[in-house]
PDB file of N, CA and C in Angstrom:
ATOM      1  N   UNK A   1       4.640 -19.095 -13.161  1.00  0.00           N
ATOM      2  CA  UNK A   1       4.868 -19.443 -11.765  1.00  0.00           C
ATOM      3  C   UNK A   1       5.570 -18.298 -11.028  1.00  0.00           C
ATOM      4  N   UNK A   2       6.437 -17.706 -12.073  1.00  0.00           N
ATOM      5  CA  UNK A   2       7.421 -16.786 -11.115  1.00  0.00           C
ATOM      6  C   UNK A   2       6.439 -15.226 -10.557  1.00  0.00           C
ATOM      7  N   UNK A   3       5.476 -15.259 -11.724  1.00  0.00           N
ATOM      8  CA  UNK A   3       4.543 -13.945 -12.059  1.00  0.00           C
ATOM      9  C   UNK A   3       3.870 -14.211 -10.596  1.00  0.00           C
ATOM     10  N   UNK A   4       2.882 -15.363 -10.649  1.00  0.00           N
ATOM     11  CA  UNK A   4       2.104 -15.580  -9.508  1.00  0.00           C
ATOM     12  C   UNK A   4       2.850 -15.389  -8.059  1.00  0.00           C
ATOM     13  N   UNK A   5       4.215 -15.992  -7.585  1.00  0.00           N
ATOM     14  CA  UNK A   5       4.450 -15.419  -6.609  1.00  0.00           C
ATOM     15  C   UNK A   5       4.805 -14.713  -6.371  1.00  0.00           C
ATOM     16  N   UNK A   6       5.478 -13.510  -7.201  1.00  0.00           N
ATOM     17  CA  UNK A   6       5.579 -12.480  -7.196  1.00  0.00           C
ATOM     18  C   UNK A   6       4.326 -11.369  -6.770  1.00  0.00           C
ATOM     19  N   UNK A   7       2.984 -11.723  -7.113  1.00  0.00           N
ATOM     20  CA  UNK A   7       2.258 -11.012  -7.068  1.00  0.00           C
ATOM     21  C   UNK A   7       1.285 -11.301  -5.880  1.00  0.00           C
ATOM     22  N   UNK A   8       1.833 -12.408  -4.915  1.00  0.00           N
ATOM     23  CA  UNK A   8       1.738 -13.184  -3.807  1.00  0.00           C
ATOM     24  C   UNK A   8       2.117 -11.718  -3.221  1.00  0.00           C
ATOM     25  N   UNK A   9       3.939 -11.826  -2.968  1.00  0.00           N
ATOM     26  CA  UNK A   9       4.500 -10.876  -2.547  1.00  0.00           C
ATOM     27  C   UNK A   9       4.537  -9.552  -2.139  1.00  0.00           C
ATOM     28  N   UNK A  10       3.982  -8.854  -3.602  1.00  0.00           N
ATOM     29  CA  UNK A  10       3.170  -7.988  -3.582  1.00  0.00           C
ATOM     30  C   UNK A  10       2.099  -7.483  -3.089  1.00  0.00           C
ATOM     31  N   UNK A  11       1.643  -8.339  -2.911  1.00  0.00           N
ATOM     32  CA  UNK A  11      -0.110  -8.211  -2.638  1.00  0.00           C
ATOM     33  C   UNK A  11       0.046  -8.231  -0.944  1.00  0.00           C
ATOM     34  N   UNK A  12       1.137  -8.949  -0.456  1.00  0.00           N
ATOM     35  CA  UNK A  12       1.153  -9.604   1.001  1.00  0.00           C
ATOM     36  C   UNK A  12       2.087  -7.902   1.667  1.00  0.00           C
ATOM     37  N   UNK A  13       2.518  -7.615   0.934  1.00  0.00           N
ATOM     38  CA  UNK A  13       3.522  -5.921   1.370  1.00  0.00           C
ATOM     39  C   UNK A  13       2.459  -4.977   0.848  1.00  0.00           C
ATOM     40  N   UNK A  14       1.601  -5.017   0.079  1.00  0.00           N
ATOM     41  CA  UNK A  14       0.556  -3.826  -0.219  1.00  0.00           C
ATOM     42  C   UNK A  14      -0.411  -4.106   0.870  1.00  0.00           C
ATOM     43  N   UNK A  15      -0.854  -5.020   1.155  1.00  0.00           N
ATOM     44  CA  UNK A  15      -1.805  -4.915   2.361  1.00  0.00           C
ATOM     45  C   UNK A  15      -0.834  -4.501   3.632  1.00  0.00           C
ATOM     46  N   UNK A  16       0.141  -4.859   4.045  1.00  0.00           N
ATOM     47  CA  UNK A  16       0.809  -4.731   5.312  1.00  0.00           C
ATOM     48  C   UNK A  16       1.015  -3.056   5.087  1.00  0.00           C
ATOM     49  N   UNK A  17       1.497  -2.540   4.142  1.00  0.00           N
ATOM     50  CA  UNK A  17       1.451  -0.924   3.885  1.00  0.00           C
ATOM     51  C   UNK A  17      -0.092  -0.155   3.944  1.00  0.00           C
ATOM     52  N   UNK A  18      -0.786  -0.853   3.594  1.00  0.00           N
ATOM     53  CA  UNK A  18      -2.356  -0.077   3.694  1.00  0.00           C
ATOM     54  C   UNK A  18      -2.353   0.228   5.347  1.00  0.00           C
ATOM     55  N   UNK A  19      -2.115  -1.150   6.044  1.00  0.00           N
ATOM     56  CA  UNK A  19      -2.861  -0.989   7.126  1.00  0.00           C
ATOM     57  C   UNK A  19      -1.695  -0.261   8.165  1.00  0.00           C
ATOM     58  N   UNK A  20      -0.679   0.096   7.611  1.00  0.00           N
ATOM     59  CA  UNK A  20       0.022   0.587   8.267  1.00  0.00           C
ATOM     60  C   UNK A  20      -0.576   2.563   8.557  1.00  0.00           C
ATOM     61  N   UNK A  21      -0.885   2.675   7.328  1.00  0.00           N
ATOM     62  CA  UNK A  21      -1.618   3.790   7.555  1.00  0.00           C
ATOM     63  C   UNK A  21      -2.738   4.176   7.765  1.00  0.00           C
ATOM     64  N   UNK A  22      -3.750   3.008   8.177  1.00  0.00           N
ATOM     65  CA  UNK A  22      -5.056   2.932   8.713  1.00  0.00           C
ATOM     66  C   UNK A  22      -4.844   4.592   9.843  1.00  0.00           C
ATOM     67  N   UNK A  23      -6.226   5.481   9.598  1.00  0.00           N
ATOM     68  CA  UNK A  23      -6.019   6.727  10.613  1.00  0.00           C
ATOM     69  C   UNK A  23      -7.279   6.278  11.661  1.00  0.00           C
ATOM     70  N   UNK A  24      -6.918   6.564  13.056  1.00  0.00           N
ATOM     71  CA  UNK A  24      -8.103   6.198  14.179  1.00  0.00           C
ATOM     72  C   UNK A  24      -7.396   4.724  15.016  1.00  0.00           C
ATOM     73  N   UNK A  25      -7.000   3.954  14.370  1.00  0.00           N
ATOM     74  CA  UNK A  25      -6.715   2.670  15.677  1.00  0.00           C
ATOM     75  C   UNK A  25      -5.190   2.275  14.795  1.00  0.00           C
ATOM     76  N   UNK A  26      -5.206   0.994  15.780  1.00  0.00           N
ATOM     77  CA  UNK A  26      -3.681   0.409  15.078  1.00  0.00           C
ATOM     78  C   UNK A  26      -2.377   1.829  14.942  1.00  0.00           C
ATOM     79  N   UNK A  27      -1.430   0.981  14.585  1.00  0.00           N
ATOM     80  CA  UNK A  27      -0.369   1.640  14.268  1.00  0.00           C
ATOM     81  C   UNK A  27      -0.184   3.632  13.898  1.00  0.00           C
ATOM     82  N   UNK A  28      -1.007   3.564  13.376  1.00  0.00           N
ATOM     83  CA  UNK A  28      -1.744   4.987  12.638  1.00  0.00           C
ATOM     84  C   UNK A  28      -1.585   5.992  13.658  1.00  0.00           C
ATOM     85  N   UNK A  29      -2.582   5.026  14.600  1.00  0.00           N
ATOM     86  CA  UNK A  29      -3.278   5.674  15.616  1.00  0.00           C
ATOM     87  C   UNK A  29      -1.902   6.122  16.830  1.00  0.00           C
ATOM     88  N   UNK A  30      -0.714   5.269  16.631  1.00  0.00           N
ATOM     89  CA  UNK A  30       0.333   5.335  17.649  1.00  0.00           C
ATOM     90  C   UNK A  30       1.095   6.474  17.282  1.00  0.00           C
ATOM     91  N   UNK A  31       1.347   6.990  15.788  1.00  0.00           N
ATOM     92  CA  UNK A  31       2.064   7.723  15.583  1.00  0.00           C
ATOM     93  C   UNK A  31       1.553   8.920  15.150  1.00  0.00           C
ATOM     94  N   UNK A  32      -0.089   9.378  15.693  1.00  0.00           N
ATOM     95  CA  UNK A  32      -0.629  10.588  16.157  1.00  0.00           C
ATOM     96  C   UNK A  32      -1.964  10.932  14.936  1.00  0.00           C
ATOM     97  N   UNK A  33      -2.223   9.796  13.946  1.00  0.00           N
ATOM     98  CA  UNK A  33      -2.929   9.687  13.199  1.00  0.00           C
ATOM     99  C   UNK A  33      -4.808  10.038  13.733  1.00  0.00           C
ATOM    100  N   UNK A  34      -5.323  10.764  13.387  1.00  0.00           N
ATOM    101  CA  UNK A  34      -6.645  11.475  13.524  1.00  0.00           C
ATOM    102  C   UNK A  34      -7.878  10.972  13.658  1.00  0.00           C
ATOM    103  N   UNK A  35      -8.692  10.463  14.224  1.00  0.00           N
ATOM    104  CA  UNK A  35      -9.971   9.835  13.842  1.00  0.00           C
ATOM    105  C   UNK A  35     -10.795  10.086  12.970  1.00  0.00           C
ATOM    106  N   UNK A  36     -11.205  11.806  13.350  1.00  0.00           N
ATOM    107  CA  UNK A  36     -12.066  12.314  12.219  1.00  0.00           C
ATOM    108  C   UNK A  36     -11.461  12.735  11.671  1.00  0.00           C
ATOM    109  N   UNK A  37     -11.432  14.255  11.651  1.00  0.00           N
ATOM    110  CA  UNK A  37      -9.695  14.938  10.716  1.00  0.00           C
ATOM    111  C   UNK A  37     -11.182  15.029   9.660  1.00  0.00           C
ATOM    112  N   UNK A  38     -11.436  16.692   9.824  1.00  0.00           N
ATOM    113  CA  UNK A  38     -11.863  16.871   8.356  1.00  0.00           C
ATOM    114  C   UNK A  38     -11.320  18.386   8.023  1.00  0.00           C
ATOM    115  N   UNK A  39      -9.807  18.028   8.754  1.00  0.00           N
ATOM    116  CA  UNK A  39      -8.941  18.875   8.681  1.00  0.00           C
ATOM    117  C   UNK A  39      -7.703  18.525   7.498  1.00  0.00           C
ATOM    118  N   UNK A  40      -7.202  19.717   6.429  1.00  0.00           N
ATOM    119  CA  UNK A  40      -6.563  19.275   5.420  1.00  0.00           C
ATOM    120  C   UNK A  40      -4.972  18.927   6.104  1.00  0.00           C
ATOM    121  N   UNK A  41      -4.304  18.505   5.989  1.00  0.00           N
ATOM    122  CA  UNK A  41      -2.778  18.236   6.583  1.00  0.00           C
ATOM    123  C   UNK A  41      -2.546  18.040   5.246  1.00  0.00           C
ATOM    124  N   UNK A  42      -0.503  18.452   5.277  1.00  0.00           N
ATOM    125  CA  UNK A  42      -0.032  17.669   4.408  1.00  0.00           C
ATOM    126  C   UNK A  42       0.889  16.784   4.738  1.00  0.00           C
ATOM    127  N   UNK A  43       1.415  15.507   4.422  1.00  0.00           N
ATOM    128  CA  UNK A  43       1.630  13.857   4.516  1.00  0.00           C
ATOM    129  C   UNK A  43       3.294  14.926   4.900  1.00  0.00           C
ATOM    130  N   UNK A  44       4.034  14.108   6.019  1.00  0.00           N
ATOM    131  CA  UNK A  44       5.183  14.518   6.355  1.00  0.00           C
ATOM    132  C   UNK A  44       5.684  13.061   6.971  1.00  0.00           C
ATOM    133  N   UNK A  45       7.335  13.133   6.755  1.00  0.00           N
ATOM    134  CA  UNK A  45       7.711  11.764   7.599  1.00  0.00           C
ATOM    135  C   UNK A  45       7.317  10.251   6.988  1.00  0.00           C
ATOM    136  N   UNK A  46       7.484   9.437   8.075  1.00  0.00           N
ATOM    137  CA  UNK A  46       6.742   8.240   7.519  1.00  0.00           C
ATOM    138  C   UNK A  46       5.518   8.138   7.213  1.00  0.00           C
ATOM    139  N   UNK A  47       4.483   8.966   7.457  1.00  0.00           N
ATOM    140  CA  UNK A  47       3.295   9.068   6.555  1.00  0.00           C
ATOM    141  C   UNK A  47       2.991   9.339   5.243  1.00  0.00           C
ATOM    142  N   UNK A  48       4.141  10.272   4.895  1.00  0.00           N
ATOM    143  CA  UNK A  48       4.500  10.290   3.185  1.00  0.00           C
ATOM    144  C   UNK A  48       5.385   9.277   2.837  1.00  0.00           C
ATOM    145  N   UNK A  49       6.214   8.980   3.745  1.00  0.00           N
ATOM    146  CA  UNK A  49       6.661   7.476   2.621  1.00  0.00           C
ATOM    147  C   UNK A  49       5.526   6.706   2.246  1.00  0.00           C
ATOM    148  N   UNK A  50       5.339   5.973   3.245  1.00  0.00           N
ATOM    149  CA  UNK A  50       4.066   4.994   3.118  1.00  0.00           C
ATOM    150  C   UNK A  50       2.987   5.116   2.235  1.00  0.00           C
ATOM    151  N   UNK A  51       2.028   6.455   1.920  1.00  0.00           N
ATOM    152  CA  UNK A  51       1.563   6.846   1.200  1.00  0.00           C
ATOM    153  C   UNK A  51       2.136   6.874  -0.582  1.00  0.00           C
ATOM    154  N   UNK A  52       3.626   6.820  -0.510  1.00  0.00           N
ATOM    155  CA  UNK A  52       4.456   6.446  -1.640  1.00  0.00           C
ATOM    156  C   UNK A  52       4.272   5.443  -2.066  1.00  0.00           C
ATOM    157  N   UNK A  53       4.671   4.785  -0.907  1.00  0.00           N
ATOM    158  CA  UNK A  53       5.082   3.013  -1.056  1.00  0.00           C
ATOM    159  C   UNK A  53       3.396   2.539  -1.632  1.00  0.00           C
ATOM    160  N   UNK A  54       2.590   3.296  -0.867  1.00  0.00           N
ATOM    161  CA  UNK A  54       1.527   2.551  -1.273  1.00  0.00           C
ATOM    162  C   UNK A  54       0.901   2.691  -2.679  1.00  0.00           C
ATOM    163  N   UNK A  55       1.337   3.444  -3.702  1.00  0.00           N
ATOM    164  CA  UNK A  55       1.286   3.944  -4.752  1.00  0.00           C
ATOM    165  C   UNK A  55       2.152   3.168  -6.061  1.00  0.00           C
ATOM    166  N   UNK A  56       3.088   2.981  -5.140  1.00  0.00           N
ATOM    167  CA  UNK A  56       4.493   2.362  -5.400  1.00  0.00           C
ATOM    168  C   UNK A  56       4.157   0.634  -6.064  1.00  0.00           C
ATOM    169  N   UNK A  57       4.118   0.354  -5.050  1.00  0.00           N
ATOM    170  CA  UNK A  57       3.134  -0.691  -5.014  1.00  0.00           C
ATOM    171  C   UNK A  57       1.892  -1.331  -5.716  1.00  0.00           C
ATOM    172  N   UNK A  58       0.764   0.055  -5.893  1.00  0.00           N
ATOM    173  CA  UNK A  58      -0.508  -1.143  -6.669  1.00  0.00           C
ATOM    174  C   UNK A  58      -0.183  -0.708  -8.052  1.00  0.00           C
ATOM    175  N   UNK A  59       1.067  -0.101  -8.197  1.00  0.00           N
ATOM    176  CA  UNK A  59       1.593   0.101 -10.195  1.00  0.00           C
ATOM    177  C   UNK A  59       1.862  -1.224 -10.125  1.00  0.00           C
ATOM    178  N   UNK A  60       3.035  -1.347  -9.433  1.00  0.00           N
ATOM    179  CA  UNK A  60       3.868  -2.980  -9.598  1.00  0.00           C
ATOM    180  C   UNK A  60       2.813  -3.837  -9.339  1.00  0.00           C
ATOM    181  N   UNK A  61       1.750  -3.699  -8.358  1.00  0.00           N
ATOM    182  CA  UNK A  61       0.481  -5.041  -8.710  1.00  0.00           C
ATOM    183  C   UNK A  61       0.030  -4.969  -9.937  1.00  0.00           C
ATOM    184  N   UNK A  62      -0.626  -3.644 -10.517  1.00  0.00           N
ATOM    185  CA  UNK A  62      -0.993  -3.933 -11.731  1.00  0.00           C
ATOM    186  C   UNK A  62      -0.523  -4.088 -13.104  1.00  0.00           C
ATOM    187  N   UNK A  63       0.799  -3.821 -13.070  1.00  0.00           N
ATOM    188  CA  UNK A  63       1.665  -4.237 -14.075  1.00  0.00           C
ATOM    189  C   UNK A  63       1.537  -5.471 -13.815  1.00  0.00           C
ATOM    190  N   UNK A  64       2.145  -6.421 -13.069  1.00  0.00           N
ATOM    191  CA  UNK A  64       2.719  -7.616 -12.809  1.00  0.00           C
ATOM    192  C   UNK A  64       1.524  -8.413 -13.547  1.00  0.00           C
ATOM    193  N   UNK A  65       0.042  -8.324 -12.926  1.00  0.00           N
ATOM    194  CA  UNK A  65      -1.089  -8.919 -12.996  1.00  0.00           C
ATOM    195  C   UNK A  65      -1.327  -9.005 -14.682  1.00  0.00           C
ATOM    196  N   UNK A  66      -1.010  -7.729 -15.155  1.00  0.00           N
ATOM    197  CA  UNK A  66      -1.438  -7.702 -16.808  1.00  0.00           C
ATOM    198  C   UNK A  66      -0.485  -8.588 -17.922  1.00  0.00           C
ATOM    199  N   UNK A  67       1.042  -8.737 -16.655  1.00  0.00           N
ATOM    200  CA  UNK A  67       1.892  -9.472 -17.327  1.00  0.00           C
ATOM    201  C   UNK A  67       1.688 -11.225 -17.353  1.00  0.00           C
ATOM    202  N   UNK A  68       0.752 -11.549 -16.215  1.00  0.00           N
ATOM    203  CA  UNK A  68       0.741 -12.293 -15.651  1.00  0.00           C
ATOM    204  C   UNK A  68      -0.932 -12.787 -17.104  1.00  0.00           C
ATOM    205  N   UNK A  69      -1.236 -11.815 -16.970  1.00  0.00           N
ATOM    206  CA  UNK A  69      -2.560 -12.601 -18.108  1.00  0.00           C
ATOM    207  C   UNK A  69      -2.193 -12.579 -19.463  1.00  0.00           C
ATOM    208  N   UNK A  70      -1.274 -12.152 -19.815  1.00  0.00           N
ATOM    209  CA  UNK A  70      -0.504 -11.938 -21.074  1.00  0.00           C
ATOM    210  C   UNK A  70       0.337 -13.234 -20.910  1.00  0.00           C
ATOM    211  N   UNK A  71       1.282 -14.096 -20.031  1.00  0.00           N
ATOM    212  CA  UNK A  71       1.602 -14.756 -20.262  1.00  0.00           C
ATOM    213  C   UNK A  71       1.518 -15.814 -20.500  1.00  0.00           C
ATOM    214  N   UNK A  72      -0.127 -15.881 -20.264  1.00  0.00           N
ATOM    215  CA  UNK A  72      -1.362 -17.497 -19.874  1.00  0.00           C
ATOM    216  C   UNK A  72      -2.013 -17.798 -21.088  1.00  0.00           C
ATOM    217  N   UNK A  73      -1.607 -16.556 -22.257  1.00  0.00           N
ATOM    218  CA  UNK A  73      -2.155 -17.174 -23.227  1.00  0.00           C
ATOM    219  C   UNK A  73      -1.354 -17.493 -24.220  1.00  0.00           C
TER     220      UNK A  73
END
């Protein structure tokens, strides 16, 4: 029970972090993010956190998840 909402949690802050860095509209788009861009940049500011976090993040989903099928049996 505790696994599953945990990974509720997770899952509900890994999507809100994806779309935070959506590039072209939304949020992305407010803090100077590129449409096309087939230009190399490197991640500075809150665009490299986020890019962290979002990394950060689908470990702890996929740990959690493997713990979570390990514990069902």
């Amino acid at each position: 029970m505790v696994l599953e909402v945990l990974q509720i949690i997770i899952s509900v802050i890994l999507i809100g972090v994806v779309l935070l860095q959506a590039k072209g509209s939304g949020f992305g788009a407010a803090l100077g993010g590129m449409s096309g861009g087939g230009v190399y940049r490197t991640k500075r500011g809150l665009e490299k956190t986020l890019f962290q976090a979002t990394i950060i993040l689908v470990i702890a989903f996929i740990f959690v998840s493997f713990l979570s099928v390990l514990s069902q049996k």
